[in-house]
Protein backbone atom coordinates (compact mmCIF):
# COMPACT_ATOMS: atom_id res chain seq x y z
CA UNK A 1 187.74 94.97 121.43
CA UNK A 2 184.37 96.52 122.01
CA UNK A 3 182.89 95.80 124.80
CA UNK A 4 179.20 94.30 125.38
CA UNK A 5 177.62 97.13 126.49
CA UNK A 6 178.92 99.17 123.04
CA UNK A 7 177.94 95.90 121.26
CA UNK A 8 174.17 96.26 122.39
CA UNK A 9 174.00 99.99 122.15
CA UNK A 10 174.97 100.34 118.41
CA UNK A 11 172.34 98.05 116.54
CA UNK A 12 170.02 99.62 118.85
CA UNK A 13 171.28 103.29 117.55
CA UNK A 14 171.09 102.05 113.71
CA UNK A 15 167.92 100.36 114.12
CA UNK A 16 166.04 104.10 115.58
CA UNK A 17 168.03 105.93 112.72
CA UNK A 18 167.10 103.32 109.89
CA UNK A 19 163.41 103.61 111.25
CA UNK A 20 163.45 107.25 111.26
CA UNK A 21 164.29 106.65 107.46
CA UNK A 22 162.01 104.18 106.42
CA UNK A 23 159.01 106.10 108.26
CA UNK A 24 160.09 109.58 106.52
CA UNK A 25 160.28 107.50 102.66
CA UNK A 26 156.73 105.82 103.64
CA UNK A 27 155.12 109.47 104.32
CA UNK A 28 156.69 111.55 101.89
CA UNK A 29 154.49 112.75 99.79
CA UNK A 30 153.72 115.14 96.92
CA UNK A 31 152.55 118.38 97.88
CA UNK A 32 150.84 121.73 95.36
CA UNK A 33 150.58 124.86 98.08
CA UNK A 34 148.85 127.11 96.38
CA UNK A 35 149.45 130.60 98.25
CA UNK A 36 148.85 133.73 96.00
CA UNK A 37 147.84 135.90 98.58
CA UNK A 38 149.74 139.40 97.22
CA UNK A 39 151.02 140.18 100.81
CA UNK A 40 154.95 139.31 101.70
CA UNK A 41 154.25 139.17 105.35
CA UNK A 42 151.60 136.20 104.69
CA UNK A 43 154.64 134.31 102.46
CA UNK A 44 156.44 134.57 105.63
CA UNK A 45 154.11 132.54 107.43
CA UNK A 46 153.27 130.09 104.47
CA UNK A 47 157.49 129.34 103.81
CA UNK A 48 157.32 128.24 107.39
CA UNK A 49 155.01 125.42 106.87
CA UNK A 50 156.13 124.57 103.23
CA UNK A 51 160.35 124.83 104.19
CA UNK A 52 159.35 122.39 107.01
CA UNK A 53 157.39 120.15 105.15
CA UNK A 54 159.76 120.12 102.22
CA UNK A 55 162.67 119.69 105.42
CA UNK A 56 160.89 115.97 106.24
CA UNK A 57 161.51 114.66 103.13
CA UNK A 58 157.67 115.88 101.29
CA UNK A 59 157.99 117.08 97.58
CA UNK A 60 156.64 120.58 97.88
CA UNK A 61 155.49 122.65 94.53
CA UNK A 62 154.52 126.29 95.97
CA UNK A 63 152.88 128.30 93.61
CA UNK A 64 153.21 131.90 94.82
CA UNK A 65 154.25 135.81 93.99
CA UNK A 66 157.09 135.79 96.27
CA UNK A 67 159.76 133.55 95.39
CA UNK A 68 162.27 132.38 97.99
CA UNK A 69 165.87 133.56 97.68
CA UNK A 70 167.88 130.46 98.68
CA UNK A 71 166.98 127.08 96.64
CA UNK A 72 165.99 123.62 98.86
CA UNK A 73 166.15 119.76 97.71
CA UNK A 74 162.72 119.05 97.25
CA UNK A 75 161.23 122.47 96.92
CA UNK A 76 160.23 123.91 93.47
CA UNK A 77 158.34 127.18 93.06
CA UNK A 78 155.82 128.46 90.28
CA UNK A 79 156.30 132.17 90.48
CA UNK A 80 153.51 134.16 89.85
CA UNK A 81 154.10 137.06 88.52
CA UNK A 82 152.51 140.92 88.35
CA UNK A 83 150.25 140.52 91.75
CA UNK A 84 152.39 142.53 93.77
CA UNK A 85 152.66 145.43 91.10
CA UNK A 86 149.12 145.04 90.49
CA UNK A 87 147.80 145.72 94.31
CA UNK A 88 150.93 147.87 94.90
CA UNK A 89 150.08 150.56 91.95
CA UNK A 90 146.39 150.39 92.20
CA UNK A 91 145.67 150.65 96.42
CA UNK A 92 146.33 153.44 99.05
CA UNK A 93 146.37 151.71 102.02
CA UNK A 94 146.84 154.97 103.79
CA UNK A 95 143.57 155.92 102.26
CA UNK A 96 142.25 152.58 103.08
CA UNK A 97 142.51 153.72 107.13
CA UNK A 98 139.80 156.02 106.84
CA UNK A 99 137.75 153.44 105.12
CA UNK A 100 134.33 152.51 107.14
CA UNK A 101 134.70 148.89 108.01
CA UNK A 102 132.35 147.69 105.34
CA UNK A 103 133.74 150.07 102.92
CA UNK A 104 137.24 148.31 104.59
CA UNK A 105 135.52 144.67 103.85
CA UNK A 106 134.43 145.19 100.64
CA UNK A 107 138.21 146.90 99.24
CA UNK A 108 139.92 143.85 100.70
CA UNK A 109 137.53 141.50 98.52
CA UNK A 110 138.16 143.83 95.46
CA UNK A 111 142.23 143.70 96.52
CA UNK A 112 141.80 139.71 96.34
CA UNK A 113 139.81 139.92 93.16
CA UNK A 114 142.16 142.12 91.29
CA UNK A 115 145.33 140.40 92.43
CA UNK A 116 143.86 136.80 91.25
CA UNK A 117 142.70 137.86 87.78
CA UNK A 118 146.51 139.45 87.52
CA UNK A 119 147.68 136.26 89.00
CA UNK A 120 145.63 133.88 86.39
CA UNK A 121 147.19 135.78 83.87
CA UNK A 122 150.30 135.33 84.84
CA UNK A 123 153.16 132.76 82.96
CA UNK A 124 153.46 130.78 86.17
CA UNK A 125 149.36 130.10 86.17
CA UNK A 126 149.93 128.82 82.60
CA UNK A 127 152.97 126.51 83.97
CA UNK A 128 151.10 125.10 87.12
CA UNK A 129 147.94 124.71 83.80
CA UNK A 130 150.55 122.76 81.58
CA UNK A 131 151.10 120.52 84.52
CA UNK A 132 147.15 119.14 84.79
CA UNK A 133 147.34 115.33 83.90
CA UNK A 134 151.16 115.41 83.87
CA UNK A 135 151.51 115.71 87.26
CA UNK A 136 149.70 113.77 90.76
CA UNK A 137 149.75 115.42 93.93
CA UNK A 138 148.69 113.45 97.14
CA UNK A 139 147.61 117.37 99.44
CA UNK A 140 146.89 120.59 97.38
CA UNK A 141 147.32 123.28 100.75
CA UNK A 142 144.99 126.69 99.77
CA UNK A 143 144.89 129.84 101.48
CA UNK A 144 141.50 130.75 103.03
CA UNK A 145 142.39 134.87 102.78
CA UNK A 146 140.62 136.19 99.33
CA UNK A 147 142.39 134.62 96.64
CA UNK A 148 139.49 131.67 96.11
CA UNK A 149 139.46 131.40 91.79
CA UNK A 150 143.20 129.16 92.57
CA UNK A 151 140.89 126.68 94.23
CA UNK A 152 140.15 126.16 90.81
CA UNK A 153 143.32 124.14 90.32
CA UNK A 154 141.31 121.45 92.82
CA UNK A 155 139.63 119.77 90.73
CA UNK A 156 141.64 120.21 87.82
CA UNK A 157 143.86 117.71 89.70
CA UNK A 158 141.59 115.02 90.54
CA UNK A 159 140.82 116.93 94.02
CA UNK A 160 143.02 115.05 96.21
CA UNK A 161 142.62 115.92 99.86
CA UNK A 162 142.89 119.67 100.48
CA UNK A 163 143.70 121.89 103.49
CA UNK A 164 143.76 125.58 104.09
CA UNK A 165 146.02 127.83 106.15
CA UNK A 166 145.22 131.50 107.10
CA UNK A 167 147.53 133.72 107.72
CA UNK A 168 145.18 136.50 108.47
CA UNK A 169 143.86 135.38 111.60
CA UNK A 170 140.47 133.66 111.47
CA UNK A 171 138.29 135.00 108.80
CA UNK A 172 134.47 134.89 109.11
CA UNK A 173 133.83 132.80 106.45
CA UNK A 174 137.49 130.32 107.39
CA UNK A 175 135.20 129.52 110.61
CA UNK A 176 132.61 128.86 108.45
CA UNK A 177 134.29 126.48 106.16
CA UNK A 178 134.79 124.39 109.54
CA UNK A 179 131.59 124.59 111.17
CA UNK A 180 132.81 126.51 113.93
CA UNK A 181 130.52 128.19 115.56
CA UNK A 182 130.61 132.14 114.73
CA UNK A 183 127.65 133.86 116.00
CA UNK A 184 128.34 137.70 116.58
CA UNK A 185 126.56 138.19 119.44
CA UNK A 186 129.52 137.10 121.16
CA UNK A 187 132.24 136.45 118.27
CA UNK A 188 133.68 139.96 116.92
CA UNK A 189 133.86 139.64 113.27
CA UNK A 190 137.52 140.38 112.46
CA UNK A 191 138.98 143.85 111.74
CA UNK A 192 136.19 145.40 114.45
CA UNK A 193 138.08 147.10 117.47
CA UNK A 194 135.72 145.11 120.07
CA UNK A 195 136.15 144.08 122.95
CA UNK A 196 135.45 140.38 124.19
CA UNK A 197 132.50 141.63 126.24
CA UNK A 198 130.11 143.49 123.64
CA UNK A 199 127.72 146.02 124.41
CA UNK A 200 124.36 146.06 122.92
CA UNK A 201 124.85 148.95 120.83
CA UNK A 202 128.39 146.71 119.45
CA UNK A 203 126.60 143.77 119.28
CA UNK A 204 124.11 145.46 116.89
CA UNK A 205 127.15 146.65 114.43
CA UNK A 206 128.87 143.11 114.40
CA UNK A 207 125.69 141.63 113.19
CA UNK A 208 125.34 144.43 110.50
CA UNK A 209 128.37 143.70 109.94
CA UNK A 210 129.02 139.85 109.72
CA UNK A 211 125.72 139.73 107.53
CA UNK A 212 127.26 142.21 105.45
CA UNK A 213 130.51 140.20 104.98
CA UNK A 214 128.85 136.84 104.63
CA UNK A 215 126.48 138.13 102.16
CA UNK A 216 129.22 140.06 100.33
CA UNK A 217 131.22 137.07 99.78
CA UNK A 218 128.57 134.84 98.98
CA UNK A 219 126.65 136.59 96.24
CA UNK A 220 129.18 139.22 94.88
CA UNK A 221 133.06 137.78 96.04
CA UNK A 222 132.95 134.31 95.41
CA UNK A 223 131.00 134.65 91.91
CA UNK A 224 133.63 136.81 90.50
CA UNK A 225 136.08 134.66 91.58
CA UNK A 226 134.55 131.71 90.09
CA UNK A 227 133.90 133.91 86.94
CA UNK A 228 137.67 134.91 86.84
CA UNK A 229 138.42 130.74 86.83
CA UNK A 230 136.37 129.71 84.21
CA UNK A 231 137.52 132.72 81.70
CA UNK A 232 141.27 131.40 82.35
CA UNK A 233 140.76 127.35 83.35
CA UNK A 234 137.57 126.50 81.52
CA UNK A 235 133.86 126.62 81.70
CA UNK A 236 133.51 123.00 83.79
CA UNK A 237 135.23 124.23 86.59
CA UNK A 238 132.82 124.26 89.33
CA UNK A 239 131.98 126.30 92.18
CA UNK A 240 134.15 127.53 94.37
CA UNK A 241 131.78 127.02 97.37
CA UNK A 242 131.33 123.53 96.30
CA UNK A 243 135.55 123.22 96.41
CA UNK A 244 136.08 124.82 99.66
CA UNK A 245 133.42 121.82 101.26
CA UNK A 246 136.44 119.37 100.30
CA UNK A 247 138.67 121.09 102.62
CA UNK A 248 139.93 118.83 105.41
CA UNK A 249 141.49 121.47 107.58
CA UNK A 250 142.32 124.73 108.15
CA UNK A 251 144.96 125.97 109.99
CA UNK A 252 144.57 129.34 111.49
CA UNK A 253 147.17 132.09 112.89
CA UNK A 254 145.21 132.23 115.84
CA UNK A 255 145.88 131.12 119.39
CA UNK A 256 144.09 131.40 123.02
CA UNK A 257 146.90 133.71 124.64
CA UNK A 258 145.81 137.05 122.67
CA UNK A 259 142.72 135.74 120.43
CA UNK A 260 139.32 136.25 122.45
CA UNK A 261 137.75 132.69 123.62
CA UNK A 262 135.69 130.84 121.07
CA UNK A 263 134.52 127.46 120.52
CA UNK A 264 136.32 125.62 117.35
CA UNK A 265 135.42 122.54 115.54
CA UNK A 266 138.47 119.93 115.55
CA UNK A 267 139.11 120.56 112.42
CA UNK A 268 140.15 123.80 112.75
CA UNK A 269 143.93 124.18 114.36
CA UNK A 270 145.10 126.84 115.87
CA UNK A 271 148.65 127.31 115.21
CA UNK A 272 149.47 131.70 115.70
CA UNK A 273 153.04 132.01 115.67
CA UNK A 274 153.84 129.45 113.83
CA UNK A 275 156.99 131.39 111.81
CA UNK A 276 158.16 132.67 114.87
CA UNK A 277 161.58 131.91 116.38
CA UNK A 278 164.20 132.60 118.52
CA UNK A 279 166.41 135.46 117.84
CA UNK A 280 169.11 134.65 115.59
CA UNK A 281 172.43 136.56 115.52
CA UNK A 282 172.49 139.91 113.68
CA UNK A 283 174.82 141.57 111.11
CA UNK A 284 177.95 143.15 112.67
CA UNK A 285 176.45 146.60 112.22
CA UNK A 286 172.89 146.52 113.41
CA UNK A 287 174.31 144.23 116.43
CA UNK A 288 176.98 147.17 117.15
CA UNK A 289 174.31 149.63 116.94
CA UNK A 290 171.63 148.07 119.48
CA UNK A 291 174.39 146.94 122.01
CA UNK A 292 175.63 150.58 121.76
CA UNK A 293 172.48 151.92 123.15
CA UNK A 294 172.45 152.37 126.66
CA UNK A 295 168.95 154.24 126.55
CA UNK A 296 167.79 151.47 124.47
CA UNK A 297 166.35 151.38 120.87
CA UNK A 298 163.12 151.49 119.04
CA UNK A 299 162.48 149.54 116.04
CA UNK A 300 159.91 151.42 113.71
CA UNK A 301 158.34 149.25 110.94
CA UNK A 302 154.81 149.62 109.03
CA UNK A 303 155.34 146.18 107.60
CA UNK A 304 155.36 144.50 104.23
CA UNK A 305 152.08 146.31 102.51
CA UNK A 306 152.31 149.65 104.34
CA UNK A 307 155.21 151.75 102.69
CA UNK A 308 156.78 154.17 105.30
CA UNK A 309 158.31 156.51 102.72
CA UNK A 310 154.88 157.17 101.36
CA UNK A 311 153.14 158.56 104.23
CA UNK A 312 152.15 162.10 103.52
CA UNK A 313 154.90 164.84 104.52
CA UNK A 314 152.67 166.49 107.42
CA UNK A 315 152.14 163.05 109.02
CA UNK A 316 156.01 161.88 108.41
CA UNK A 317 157.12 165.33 110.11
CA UNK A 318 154.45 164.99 112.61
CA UNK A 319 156.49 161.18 113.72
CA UNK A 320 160.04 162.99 113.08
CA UNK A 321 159.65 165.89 115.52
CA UNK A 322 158.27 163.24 118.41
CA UNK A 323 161.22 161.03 117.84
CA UNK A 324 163.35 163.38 117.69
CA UNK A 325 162.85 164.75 121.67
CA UNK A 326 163.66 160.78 122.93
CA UNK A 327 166.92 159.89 123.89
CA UNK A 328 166.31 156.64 122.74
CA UNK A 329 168.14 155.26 119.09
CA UNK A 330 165.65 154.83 116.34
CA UNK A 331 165.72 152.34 113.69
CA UNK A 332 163.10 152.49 110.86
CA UNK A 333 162.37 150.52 107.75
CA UNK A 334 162.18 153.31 105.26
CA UNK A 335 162.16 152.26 101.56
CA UNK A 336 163.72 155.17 100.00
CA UNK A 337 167.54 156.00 100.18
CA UNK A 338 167.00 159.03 102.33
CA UNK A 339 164.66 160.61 104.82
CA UNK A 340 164.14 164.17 104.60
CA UNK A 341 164.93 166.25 108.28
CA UNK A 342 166.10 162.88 109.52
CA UNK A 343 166.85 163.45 112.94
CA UNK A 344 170.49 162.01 115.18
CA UNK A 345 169.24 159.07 116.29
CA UNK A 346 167.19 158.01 113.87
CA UNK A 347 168.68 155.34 111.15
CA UNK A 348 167.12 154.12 108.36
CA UNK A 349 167.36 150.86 105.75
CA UNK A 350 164.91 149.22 103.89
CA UNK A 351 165.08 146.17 105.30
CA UNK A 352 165.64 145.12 109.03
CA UNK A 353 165.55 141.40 110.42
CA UNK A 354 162.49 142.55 112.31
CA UNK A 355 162.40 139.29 114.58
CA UNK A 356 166.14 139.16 115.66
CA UNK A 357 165.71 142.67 116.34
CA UNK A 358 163.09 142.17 118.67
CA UNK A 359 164.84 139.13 120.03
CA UNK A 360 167.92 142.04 121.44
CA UNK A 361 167.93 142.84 124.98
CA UNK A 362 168.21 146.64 124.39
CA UNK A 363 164.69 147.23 122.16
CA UNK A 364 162.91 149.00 124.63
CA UNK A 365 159.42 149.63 122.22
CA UNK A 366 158.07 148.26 118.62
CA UNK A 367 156.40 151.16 116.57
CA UNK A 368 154.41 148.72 114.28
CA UNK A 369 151.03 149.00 111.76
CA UNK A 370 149.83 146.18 113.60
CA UNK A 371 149.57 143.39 111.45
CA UNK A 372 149.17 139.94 112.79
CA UNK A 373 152.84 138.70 112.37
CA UNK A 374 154.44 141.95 113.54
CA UNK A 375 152.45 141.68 116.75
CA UNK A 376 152.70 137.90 117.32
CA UNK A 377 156.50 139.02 117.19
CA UNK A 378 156.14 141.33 119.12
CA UNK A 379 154.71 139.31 121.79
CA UNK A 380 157.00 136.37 121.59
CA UNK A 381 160.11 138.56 122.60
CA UNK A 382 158.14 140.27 125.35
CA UNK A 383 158.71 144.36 123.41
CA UNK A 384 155.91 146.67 124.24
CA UNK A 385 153.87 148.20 121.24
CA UNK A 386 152.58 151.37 120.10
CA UNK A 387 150.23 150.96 116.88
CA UNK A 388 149.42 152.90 114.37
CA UNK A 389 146.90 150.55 112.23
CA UNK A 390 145.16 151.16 108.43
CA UNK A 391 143.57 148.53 107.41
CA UNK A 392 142.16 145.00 107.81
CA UNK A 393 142.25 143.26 111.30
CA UNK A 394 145.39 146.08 112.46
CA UNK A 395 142.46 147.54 114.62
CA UNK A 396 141.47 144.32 116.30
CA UNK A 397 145.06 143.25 116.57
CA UNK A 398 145.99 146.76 118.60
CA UNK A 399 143.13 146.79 120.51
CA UNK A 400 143.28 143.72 122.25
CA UNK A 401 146.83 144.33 123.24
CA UNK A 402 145.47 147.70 124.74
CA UNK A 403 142.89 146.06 126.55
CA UNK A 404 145.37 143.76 127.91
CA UNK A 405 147.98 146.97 128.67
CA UNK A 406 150.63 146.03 126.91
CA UNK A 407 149.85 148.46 123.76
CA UNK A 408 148.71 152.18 123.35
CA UNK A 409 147.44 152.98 119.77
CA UNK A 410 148.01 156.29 117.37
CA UNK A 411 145.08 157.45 114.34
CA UNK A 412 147.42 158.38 111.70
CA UNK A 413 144.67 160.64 110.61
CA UNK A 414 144.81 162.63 113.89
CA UNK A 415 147.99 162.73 115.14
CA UNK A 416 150.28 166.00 116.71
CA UNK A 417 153.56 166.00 117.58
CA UNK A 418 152.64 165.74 121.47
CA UNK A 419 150.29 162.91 121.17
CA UNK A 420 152.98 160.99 119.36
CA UNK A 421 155.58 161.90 121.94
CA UNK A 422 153.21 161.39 125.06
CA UNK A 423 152.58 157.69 124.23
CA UNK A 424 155.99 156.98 123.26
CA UNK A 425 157.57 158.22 126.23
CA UNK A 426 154.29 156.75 128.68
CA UNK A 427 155.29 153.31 127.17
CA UNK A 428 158.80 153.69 127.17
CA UNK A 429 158.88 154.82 130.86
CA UNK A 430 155.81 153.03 132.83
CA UNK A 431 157.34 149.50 133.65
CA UNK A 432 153.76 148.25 134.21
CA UNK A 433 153.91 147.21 129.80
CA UNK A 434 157.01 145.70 129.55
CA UNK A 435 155.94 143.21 132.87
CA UNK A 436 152.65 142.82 131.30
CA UNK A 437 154.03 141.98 127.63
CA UNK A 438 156.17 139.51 129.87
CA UNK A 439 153.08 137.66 131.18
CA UNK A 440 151.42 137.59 127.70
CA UNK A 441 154.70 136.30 126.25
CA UNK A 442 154.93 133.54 128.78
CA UNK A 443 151.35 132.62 127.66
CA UNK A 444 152.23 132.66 123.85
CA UNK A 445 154.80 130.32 124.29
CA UNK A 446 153.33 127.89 126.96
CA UNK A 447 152.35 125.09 124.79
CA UNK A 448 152.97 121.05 124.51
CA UNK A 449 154.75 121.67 121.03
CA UNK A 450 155.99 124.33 118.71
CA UNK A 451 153.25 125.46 116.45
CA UNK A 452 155.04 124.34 113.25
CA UNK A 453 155.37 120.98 114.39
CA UNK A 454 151.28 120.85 115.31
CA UNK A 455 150.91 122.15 111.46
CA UNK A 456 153.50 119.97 110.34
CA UNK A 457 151.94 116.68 112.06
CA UNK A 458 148.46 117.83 110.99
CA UNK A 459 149.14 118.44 107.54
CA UNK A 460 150.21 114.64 107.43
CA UNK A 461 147.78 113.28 109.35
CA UNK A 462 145.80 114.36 106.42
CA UNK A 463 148.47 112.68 103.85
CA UNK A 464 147.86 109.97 106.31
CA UNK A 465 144.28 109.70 106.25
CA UNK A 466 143.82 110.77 103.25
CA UNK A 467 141.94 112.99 103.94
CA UNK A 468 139.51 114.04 107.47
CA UNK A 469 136.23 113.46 106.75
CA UNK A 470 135.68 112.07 109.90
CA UNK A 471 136.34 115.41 111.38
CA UNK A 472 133.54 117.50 109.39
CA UNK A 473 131.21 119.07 111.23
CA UNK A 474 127.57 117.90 111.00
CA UNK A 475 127.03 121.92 110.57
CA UNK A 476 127.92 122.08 107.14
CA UNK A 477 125.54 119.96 106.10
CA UNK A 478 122.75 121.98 107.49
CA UNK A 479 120.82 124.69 105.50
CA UNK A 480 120.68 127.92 107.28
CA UNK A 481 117.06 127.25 108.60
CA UNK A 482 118.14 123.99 109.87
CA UNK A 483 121.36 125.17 111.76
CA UNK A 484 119.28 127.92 113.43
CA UNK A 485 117.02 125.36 114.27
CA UNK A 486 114.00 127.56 112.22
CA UNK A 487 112.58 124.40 110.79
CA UNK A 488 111.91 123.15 114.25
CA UNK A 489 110.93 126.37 116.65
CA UNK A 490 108.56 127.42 113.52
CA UNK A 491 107.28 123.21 113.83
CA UNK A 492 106.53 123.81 117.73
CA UNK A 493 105.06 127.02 117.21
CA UNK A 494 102.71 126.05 114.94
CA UNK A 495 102.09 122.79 117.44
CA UNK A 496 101.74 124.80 120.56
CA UNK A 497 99.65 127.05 118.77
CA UNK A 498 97.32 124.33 117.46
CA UNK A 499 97.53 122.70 121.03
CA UNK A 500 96.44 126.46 122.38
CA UNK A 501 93.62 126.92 119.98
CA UNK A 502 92.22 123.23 120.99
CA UNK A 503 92.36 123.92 124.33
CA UNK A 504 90.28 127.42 123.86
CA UNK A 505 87.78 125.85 121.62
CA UNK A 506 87.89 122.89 124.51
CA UNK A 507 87.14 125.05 127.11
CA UNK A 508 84.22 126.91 125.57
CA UNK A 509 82.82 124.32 124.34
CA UNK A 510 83.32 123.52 128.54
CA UNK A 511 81.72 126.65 129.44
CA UNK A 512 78.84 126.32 126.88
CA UNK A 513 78.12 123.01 128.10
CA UNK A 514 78.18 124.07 132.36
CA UNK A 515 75.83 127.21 131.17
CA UNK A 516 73.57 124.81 129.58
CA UNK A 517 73.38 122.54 132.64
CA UNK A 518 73.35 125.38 135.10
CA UNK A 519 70.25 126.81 132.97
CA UNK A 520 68.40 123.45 132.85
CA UNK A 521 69.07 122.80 136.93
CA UNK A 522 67.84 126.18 137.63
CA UNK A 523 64.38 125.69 135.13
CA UNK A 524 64.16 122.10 137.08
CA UNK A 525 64.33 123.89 140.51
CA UNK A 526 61.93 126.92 139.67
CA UNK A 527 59.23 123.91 138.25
């Protein structure tokens, strides 16, 4: 016979798991993510938001060129097809290093371009197309990266409330979109090296530059993209500026432990890290080969876009005669079957779990491009970095984890053997960046919740609300002249100098009027 205690508990456990139930039926909703950015590391971070979402009971539809391997209830994907061939046969990225950084800005808005026309081309653009008045959704979720002419779906679907997510950091114009404050005397515009504190002679570029950028996208990126939309969705479709002021949110890669300070607007959430986790186990031969290295191992990855077998030969000799003088193991992602002059202790696959990798004890240094992802990685698992960055915000990333010391950096365009081997073996062997990456990783994870679950609960807020007006900045509103407050200094200008020229005319008219009276006392006085 159960006794009164159990007899309480167990309604009491039913009722919590029944509400749990009834709350999760009432909020799931119908989701389109539209995420075509042609960049697998960026899927990595999207598929963390959309899984989870999809994992609470949400109907998720994710349109995107990189189609997950495993199939999940409520998760169906529109795969759009040809954008990776598309940037993949068509852009050097090694030639993209030596790119100025305009030169830089203005390939990664022709990347975008390119990739989206491919992408509207594509069957799966014509299948999301076929679904217009078939289908409701109650969120679209964009990307705010450079792949704007699928914004175009918006309105096709009765523009329901719409957030973005950014992989890539926080983009100049993703700030914008919020209201957030992004002046560049103080805020670096994104792929410059800077550091927080800018010198006059910097603060004079990233003007040059963040006008360059904003005008860029305004007059040349974002009317091809809307041209691109209404040659493959129609004529009426409007404006892609117009869209992107119907956007709710954004949530941004970014967060205060590595990003420089900057004021936000609250409707922009930083959530960096947010597909980072905790090291899972590995397979039984990558797990026998890092716990079989007493001198430790270094993982060697140029990430998703960056392909490590296509380095030039000088260069990939240049990296194989440093590595091969440590007495550390070596494992690099390499996408061919075989590396020429591959040295002992270096391995090779073309693919590695990069994150469980980092997660084991004995990876004593991360060779890494520098993306975003690789670094936030990097950072959560507390491995010490040496860079070697091409394109994009790699520079930025890398530097500010060499200002902090926890990073040295490499130019692939100027490298030597010794260089290569002198900062592997300084970070390998001063103590001083594995203590600091410690701190730094203590910081990244010091938070009140996970960063998925902050997307996760802000994404429905939204569903919730439908929608966050309430949360749009008064900026956006503004005309340029109005936000610089132009209208008004020109308005007290023009007052004060009104006010100045009465006063002048006042006080000659003054001094006109004592000379007269002086003049007539002295005539008085000589009669």
């Amino acid at each position: 016979m159960s006794s009164p205690k159990m007899i309480q508990y167990f309604p009491t456990e039913i009722f919590f798991i029944l509400s749990a139930l009834l709350v999760t039926n009432v909020y799931a909703a119908n989701i389109l993510a539209l995420v075509v950015t042609p960049s697998p590391s960026h899927h990595i971070w999207n598929r963390a938001l959309t899984l989870e979402l999809a994992h609470r009971g949400h109907h998720v539809t994710v349109v995107t060129p990189d189609p997950e391997k495993q199939k999940y209830p409520n998760y169906t994907e529109i795969i759009i097809e040809g954008m990776y061939e598309e940037v993949i046969e068509n852009y050097d990225y090694t030639a993209m290093s030596k790119e100025s950084i305009l030169q830089n800005y203005a390939s990664i808005f022709q990347w975008g371009t390119d990739g989206c026309e491919k992408g509207l081309q594509s069957k799966g653009a014509k299948q999301l197309l076929e679904l217009v008045g078939k289908q409701s959704f109650d969120l679209i979720i964009v990307e705010a990266v450079v792949d704007e002419c699928f914004h175009a779906f918006v309105p096709l679907f009765g523009s329901p409330p719409v957030i973005a997510i950014t992989a890539y950091s926080l983009p100049p114009w993703a700030a914008e979109m919020t209201g957030s404050p992004n002046t560049p005397s103080y805020i670096n515009v994104g792929n410059l090296p800077y550091p927080q504190h800018l010198t006059f002679i910097q603060r004079t570029i990233n003007f040059i530059v963040h006008s360059f950028v904003k005008a860029y996208r305004r007059l040349i990126h974002l009317p091809k993209q809307h041209e691109i939309a209404q040659k493959y969705l129609g004529k009426n479709i409007p404006p892609i500026e117009d869209i992107e002021k119907n956007i709710s949110i954004i949530l941004s890669n970014i967060h205060y432990s590595y990003d420089y300070t900057r004021p936000l607007t609250p409707s922009l959430i930083p959530i960096g890290g947010m597909h980072v986790k905790p090291a899972k186990q590995l397979p039984k031969e990558l797990q026998e080969y890092l716990d079989d290295a007493p001198e430790g191992v270094i993982l060697f990855s140029l990430g998703s876009n960056v392909r490590s077998d296509k380095l030039d030969g000088g260069k990939r000799k240049i990296l194989l005669e440093a590595l091969a003088q440590l007495k550390q193991k070596v494992l690099w992602k390499w996408e061919s079957d075989s590396l020429p002059d591959q040295p002992k202790n270096v391995k090779i696959a073309k693919w590695l779990p990069q994150n469980d990798i980092l997660g084991h004890p004995n990876t004593r240094l991360f060779i890494t491009h520098g993306g975003l992802l690789s670094t936030q990685e990097a950072m959560y698992h507390g491995v010490p970095v040496v860079g070697i960055p091409f394109l994009a915000d790699q520079f930025i990333n890398l530097q500010r984890n060499v200002v902090r010391g926890v990073a040295e950096k490499l130019d692939i365009s100027n490298i030597t053997p010794n260089e290569v081997l002198s900062t592997l073996t300084k970070v390998l062997y001063d103590p001083s960046y594995k203590e600091r990456m410690k701190v730094l990783s203590n910081q990244f994870r010091d938070r009140p919740d996970t960063p998925l679950n902050t997307a996760v609960w802000w994404t429905e807020y939204v569903i919730r609300n439908k929608g966050a007006d309430h949360l749009r900045s008064a900026a956006l509103e503004l005309s340029w002249y109005q936000y610089f407050l132009l209208d008004v200094i020109t308005v007290l200008s023009v007052g004060f100098l009104i006010l100045f020229m009465i006063i002048v005319k006042l006080l000659k008219l003054l001094k006109r009027i004592c000379l007269t009276s002086w003049k007539e006392t002295n005539k008085q006085k000589r009669n």
